[in-house]
N, C-alpha and C. Protein backbone atom coordinates (compact mmCIF):
# COMPACT_ATOMS: atom_id res chain seq x y z
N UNK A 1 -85.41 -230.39 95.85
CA UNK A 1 -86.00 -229.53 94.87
C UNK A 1 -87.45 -229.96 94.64
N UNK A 2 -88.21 -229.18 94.90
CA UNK A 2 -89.88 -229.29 94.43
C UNK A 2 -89.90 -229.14 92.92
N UNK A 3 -91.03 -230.38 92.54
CA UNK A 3 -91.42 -230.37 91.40
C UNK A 3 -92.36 -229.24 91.07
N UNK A 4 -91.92 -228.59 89.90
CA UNK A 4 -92.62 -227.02 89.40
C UNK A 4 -93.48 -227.54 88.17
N UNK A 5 -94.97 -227.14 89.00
CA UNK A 5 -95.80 -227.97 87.34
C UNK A 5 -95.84 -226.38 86.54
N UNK A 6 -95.29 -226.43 85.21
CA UNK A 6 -95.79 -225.44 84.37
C UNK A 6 -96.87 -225.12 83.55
N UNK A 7 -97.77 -223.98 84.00
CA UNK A 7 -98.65 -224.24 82.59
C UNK A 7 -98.55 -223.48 81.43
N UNK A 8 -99.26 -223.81 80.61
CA UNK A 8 -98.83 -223.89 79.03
C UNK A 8 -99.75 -222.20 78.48
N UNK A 9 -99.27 -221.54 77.66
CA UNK A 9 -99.79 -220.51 77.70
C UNK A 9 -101.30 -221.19 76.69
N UNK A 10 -102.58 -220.02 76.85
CA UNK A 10 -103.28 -220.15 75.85
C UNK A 10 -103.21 -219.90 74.16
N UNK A 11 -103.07 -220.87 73.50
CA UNK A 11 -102.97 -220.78 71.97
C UNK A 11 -103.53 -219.37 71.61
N UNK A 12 -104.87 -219.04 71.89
CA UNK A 12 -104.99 -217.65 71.31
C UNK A 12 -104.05 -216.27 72.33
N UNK A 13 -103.94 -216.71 73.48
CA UNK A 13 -103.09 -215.82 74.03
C UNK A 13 -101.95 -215.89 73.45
N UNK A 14 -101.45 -216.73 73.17
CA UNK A 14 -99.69 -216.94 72.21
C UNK A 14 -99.75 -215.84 70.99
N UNK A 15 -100.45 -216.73 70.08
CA UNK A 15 -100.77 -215.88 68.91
C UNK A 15 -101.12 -213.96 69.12
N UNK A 16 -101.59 -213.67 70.28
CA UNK A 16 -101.70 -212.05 70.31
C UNK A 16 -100.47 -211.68 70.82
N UNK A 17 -99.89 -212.28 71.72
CA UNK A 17 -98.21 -212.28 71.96
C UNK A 17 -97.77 -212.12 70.61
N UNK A 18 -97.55 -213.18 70.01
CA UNK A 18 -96.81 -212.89 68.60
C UNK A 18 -97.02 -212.50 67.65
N UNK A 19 -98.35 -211.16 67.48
CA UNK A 19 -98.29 -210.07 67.03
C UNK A 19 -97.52 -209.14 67.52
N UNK A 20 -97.05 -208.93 68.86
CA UNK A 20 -96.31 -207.94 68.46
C UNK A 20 -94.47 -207.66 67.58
N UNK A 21 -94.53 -209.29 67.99
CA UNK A 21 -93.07 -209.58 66.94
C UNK A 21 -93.46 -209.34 65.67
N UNK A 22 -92.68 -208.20 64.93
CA UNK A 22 -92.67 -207.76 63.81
C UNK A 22 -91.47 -209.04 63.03
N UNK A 23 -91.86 -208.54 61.82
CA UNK A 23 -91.09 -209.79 60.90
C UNK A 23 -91.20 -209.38 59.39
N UNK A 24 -89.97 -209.72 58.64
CA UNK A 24 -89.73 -209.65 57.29
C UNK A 24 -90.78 -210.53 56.25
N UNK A 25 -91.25 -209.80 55.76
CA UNK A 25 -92.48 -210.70 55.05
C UNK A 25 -92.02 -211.16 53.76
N UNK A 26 -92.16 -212.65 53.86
CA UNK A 26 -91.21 -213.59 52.24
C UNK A 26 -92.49 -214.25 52.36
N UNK A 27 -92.08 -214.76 50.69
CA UNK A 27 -92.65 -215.90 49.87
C UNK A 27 -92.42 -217.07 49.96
N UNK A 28 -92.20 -218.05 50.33
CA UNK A 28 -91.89 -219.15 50.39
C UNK A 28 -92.44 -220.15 49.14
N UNK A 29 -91.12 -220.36 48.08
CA UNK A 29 -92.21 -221.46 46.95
C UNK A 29 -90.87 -222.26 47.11
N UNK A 30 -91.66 -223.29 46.37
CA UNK A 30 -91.32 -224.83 45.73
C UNK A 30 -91.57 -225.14 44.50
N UNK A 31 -90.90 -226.56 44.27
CA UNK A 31 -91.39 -226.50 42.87
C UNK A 31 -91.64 -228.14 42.56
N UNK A 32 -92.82 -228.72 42.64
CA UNK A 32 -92.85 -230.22 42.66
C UNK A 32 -94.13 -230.55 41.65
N UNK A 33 -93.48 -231.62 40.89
CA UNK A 33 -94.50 -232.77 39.46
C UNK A 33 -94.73 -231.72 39.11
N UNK A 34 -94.09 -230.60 38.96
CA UNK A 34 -94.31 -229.60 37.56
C UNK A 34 -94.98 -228.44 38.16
N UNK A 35 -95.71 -228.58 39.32
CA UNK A 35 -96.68 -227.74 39.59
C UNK A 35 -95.75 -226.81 40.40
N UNK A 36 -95.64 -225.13 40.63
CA UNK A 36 -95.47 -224.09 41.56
C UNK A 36 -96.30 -223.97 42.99
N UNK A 37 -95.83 -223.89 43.71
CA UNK A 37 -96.36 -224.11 44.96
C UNK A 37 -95.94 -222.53 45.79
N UNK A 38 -96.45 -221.86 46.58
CA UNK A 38 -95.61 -220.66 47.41
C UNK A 38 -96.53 -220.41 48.69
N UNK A 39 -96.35 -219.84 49.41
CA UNK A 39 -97.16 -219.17 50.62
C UNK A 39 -96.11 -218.10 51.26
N UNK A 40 -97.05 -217.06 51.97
CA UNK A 40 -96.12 -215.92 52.41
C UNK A 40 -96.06 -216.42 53.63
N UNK A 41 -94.79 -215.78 54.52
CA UNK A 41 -93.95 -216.48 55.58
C UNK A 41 -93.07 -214.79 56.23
N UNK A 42 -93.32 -215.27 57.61
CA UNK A 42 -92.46 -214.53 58.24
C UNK A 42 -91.51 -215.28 59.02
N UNK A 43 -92.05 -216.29 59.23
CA UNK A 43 -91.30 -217.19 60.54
C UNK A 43 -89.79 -217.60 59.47
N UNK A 44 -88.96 -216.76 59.28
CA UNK A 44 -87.97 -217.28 58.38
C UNK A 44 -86.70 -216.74 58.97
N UNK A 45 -85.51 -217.46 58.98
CA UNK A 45 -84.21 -216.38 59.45
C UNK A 45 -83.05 -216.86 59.30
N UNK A 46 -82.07 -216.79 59.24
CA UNK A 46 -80.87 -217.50 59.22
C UNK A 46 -80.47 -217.92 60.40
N UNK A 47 -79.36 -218.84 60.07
CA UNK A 47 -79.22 -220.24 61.55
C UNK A 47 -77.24 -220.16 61.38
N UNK A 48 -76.95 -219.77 59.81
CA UNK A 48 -75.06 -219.96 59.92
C UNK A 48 -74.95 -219.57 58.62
N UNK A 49 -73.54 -218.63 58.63
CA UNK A 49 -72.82 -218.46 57.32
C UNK A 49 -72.06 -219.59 57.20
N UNK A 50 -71.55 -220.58 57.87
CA UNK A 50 -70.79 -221.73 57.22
C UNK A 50 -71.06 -222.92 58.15
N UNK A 51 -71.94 -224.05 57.20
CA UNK A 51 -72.48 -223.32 55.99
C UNK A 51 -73.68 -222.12 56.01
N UNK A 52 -73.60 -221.54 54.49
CA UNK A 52 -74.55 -220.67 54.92
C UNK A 52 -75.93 -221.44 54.49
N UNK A 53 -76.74 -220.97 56.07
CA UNK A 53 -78.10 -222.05 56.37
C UNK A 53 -79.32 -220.69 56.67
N UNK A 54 -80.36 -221.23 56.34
CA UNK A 54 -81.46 -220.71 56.69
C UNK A 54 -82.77 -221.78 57.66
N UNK A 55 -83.17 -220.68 57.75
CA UNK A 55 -84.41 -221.54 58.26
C UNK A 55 -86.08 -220.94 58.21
N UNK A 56 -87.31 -221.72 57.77
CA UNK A 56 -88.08 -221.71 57.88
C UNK A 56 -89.55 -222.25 58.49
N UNK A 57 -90.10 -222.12 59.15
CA UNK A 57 -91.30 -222.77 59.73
C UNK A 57 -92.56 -222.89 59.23
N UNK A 58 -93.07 -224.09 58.38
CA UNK A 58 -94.26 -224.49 57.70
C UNK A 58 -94.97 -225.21 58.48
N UNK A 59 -96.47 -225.04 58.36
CA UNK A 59 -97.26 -225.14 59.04
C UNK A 59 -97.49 -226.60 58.10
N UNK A 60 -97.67 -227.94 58.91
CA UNK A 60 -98.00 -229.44 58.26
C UNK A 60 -99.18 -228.99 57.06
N UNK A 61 -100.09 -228.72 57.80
CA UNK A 61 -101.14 -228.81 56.74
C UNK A 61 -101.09 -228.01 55.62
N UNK A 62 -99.84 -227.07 55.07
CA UNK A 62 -100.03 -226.23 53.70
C UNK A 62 -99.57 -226.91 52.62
N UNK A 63 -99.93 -226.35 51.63
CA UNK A 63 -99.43 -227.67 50.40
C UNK A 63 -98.25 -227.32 50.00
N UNK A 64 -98.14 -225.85 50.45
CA UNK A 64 -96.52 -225.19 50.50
C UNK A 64 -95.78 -226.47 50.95
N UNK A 65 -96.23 -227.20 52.17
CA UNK A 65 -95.44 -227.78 53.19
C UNK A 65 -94.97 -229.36 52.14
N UNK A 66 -96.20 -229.85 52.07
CA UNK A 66 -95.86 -231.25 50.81
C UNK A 66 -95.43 -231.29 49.97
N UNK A 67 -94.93 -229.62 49.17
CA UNK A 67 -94.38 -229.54 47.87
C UNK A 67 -92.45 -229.34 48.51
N UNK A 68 -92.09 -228.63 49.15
CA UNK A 68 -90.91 -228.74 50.08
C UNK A 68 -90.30 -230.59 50.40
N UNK A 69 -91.29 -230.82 51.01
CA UNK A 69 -90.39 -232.13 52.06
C UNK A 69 -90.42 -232.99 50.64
N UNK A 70 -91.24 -233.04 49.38
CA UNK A 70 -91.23 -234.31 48.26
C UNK A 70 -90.06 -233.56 47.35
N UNK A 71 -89.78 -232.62 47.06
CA UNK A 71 -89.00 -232.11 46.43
C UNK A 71 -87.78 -231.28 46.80
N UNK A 72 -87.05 -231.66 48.37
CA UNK A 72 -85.94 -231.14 48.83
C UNK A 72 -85.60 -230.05 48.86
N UNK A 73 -86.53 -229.21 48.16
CA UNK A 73 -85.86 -227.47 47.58
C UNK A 73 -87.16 -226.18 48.21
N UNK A 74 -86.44 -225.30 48.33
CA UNK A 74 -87.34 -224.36 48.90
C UNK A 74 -86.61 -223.04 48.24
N UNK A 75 -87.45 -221.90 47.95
CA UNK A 75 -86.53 -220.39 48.04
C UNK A 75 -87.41 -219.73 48.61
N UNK A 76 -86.83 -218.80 49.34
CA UNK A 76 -87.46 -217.58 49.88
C UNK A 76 -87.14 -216.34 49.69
N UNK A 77 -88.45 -215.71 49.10
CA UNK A 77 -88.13 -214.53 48.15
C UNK A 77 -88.50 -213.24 49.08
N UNK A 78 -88.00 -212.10 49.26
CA UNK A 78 -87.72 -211.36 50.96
C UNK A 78 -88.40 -210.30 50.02
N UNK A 79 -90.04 -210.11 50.55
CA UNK A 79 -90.62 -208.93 49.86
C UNK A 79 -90.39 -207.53 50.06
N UNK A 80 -90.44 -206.42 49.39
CA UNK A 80 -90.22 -205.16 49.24
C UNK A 80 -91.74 -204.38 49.44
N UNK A 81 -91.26 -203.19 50.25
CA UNK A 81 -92.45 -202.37 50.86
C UNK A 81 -93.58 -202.33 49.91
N UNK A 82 -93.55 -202.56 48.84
CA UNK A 82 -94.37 -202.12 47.87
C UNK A 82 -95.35 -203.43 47.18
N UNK A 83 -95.02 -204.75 48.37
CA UNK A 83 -95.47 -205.89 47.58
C UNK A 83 -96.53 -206.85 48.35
N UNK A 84 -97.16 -205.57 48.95
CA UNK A 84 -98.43 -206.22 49.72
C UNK A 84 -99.41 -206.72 49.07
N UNK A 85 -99.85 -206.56 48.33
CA UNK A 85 -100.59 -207.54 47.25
C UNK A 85 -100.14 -208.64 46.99
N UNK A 86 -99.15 -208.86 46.49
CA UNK A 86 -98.30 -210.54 46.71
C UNK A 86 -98.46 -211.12 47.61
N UNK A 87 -98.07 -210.22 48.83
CA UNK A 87 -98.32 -211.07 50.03
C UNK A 87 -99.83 -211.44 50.24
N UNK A 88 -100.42 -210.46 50.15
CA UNK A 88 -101.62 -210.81 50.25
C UNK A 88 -102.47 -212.37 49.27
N UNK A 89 -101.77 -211.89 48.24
CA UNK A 89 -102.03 -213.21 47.19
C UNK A 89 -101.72 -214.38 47.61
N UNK A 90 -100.38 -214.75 48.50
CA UNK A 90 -99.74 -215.63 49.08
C UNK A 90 -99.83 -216.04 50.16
N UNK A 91 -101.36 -215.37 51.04
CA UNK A 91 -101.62 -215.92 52.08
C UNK A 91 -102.92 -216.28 52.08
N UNK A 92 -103.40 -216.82 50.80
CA UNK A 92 -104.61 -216.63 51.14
C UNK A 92 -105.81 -216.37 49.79
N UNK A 93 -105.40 -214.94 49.59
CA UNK A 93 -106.49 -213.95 48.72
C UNK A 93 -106.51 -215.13 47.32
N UNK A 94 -105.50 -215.22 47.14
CA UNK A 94 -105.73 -216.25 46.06
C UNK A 94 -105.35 -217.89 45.99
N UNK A 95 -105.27 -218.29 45.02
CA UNK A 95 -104.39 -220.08 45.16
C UNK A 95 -103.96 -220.40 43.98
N UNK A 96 -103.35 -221.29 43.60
CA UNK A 96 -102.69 -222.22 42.98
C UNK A 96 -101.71 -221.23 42.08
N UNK A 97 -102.11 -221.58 40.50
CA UNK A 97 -100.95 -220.99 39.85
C UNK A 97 -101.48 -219.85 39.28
N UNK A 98 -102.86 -219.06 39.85
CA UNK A 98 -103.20 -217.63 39.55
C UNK A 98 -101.86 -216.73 40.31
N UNK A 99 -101.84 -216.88 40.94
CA UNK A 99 -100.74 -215.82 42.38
C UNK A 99 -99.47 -215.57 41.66
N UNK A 100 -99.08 -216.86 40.65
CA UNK A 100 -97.93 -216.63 40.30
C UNK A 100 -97.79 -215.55 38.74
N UNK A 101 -99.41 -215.40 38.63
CA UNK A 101 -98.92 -214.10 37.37
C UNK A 101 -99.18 -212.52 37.87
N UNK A 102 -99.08 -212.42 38.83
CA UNK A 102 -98.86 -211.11 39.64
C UNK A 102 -97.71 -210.36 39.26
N UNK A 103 -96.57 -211.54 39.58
CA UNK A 103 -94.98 -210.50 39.11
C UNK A 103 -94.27 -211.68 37.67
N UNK A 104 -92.90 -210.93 37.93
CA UNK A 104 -92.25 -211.91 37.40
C UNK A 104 -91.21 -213.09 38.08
N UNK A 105 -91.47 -214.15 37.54
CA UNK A 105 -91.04 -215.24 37.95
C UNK A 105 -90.00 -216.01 37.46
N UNK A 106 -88.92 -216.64 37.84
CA UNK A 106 -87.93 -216.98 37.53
C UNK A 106 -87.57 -218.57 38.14
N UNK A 107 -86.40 -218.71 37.77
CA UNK A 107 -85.94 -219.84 38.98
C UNK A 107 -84.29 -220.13 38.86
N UNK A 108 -83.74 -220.70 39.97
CA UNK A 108 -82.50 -221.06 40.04
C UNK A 108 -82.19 -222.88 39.92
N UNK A 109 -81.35 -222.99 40.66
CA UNK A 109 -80.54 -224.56 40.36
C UNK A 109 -81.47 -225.48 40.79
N UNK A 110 -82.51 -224.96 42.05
CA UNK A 110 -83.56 -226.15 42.46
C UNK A 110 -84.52 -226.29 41.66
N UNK A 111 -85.09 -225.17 41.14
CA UNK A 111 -86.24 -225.09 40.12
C UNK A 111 -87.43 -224.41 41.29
N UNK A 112 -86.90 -224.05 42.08
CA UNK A 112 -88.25 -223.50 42.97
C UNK A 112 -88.68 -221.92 42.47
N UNK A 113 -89.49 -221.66 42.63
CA UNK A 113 -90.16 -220.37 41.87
C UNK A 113 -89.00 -219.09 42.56
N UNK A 114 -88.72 -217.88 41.82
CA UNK A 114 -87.87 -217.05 42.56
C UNK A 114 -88.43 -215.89 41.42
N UNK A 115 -88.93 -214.58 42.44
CA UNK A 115 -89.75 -213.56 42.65
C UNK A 115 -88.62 -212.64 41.97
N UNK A 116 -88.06 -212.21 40.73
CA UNK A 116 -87.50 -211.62 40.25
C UNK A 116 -87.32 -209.93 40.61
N UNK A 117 -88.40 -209.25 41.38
CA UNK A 117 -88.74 -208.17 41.99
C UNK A 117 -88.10 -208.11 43.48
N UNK A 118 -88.03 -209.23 44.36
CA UNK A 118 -87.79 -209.40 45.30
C UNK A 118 -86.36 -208.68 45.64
N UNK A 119 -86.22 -208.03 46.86
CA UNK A 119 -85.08 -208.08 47.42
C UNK A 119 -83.73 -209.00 47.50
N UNK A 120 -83.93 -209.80 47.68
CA UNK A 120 -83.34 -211.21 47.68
C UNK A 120 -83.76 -212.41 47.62
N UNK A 121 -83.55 -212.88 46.84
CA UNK A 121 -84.23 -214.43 46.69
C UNK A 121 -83.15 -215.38 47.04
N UNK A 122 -83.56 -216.21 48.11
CA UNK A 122 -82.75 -217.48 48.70
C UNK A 122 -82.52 -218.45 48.16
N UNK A 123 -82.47 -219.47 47.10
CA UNK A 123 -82.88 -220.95 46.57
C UNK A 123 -81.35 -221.85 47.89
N UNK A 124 -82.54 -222.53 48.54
CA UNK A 124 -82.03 -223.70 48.69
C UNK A 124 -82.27 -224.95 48.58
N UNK A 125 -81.82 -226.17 49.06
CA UNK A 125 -82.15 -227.75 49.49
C UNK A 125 -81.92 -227.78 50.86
N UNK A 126 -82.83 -228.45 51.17
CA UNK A 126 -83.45 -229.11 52.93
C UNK A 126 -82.10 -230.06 52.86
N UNK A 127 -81.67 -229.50 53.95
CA UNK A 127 -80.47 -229.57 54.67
C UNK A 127 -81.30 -230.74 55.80
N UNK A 128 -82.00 -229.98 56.42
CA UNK A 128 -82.62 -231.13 57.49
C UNK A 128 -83.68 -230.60 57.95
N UNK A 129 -85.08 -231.21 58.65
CA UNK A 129 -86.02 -231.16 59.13
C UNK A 129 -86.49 -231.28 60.49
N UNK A 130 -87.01 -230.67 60.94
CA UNK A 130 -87.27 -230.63 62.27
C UNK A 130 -88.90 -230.27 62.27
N UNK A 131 -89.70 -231.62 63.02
CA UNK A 131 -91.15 -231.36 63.41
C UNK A 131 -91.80 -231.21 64.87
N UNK A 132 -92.38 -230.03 64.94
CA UNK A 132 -92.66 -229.28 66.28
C UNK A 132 -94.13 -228.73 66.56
N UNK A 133 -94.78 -229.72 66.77
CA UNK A 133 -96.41 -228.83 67.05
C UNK A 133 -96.71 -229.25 65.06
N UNK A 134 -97.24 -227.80 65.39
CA UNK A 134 -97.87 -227.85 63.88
C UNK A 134 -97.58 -227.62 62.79
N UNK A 135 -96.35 -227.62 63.12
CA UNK A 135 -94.93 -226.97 62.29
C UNK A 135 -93.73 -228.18 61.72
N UNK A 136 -93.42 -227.71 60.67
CA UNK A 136 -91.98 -228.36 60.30
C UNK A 136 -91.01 -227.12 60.06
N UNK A 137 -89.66 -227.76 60.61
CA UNK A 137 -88.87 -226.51 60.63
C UNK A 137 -88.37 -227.19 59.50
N UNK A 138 -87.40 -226.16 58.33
CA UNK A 138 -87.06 -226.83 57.15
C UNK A 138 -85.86 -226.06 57.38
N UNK A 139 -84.72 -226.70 57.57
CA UNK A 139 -83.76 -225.68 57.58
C UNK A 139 -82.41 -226.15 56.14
N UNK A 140 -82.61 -224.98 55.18
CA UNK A 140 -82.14 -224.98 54.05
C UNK A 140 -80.41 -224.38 53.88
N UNK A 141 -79.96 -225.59 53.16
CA UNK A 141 -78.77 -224.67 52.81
C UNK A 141 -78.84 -223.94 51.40
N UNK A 142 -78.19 -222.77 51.72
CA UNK A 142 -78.33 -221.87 50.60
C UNK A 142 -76.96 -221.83 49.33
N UNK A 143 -78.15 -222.54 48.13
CA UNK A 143 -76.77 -222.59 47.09
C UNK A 143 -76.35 -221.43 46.14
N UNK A 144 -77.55 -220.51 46.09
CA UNK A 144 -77.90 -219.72 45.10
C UNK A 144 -78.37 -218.64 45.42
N UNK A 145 -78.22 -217.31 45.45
CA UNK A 145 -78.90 -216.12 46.15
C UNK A 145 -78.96 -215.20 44.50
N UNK A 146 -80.13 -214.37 44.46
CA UNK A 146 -80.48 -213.57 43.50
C UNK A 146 -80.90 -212.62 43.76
N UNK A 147 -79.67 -211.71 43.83
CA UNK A 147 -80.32 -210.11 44.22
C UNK A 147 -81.05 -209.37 43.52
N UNK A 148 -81.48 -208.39 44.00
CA UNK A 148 -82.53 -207.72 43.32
C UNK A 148 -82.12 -206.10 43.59
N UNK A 149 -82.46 -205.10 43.24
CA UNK A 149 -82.40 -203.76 43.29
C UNK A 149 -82.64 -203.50 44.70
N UNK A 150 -81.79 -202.45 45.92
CA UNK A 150 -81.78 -201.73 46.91
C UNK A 150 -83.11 -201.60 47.25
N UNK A 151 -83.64 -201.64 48.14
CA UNK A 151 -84.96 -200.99 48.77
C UNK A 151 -85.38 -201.28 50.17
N UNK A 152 -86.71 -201.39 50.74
CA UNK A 152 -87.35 -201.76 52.05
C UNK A 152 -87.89 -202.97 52.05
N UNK A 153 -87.89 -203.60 52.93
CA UNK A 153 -88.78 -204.55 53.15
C UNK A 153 -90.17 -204.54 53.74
N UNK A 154 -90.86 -205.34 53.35
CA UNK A 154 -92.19 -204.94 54.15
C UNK A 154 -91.76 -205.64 55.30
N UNK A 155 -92.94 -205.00 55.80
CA UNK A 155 -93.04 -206.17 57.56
C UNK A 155 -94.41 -206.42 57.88
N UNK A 156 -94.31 -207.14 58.78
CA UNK A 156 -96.04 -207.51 59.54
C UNK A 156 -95.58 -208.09 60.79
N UNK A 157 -97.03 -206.65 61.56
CA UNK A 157 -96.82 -206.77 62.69
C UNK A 157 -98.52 -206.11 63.61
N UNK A 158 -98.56 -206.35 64.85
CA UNK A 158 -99.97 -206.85 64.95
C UNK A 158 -101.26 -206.47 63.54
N UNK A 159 -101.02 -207.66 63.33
CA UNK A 159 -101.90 -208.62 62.33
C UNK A 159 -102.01 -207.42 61.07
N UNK A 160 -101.08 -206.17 60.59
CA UNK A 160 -101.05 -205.85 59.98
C UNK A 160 -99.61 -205.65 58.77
N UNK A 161 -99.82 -205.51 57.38
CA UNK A 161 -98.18 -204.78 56.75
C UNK A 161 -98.09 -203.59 57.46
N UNK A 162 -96.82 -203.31 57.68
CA UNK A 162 -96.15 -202.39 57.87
C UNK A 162 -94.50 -201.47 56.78
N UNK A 163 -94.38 -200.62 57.40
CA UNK A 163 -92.82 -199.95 56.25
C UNK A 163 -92.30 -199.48 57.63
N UNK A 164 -91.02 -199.75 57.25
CA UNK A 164 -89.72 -199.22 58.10
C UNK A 164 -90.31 -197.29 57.42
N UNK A 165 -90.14 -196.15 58.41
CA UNK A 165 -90.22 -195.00 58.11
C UNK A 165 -88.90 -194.77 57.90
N UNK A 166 -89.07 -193.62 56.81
CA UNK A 166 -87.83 -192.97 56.64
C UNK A 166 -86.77 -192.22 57.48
């Protein structure tokens, strides 16, 4: 068998690749030394109903990411067509604990922030960690789920929100 050298795709070629994967657009908060922490997230999905596990992918350098791994707990709040401004707030447009008077805010058994508007809100604890590139995978078990009223989810997909059509 001949050795097969592979090469590695280009980082910005990846990234236009994975615009076209569409994805459920969540919140991702924490809740650590008192302070609220969140960032918006697509890279999120489930891994098992028993237990029932999730999973998410944080980028090392967000403070999303240091408020998670010091404080074990994460929720992910699964935004609704109508909550592009949040998202927008949560990636970016704004920071710290301005973003969080946009909606209303709540919390469950971890104490991590949970988006009362949201579709579903996840609260879990880091089950276990996994570090990959520039990423930590955080994969949460889920103790606590908080539904919210029927509707759409947003999405994002090349480099824009999107709505499921009717």
């Amino acid at each position: 068998m001949e050795n097969v050298v592979h090469r590695l795709v280009d980082p910005e070629e990846f990234k236009t690749g994975m615009r076209s994967l569409a994805g459920a657009v969540n919140i991702v908060t924490s809740m650590y030394a008192g302070c609220r922490y969140g960032m918006t997230a697509t890279a999120v999905c489930s891994v098992s109903v028993a237990p029932p596990t999730v999973l998410v992918c944080v980028n090392r350098n967000a403070k999303t990411h240091g408020a998670i791994e010091k404080s074990g707990a994460f929720c992910i709040n699964v935004l609704r067509a109508e909550h592009r401004e949040l998202s927008l707030a949560f990636s970016g447009a704004q920071s710290g604990e301005a973003r969080f008077s946009i909606a209303e805010w709540s919390h469950l058994a971890t104490g991590s922030p949970v988006l009362v508007p949201s579709l579903v809100s996840l609260d879990c604890r880091v089950a276990k960690k996994i570090t990959h590139g520039t990423h930590t995978i955080f994969l949460g078990a889920v103790g606590q789920i908080l539904f919210g009223k029927k509707g759409r989810p947003l999405l994002y997909v090349e480099g824009k929100h999107a709505r499921i059509a009717s």
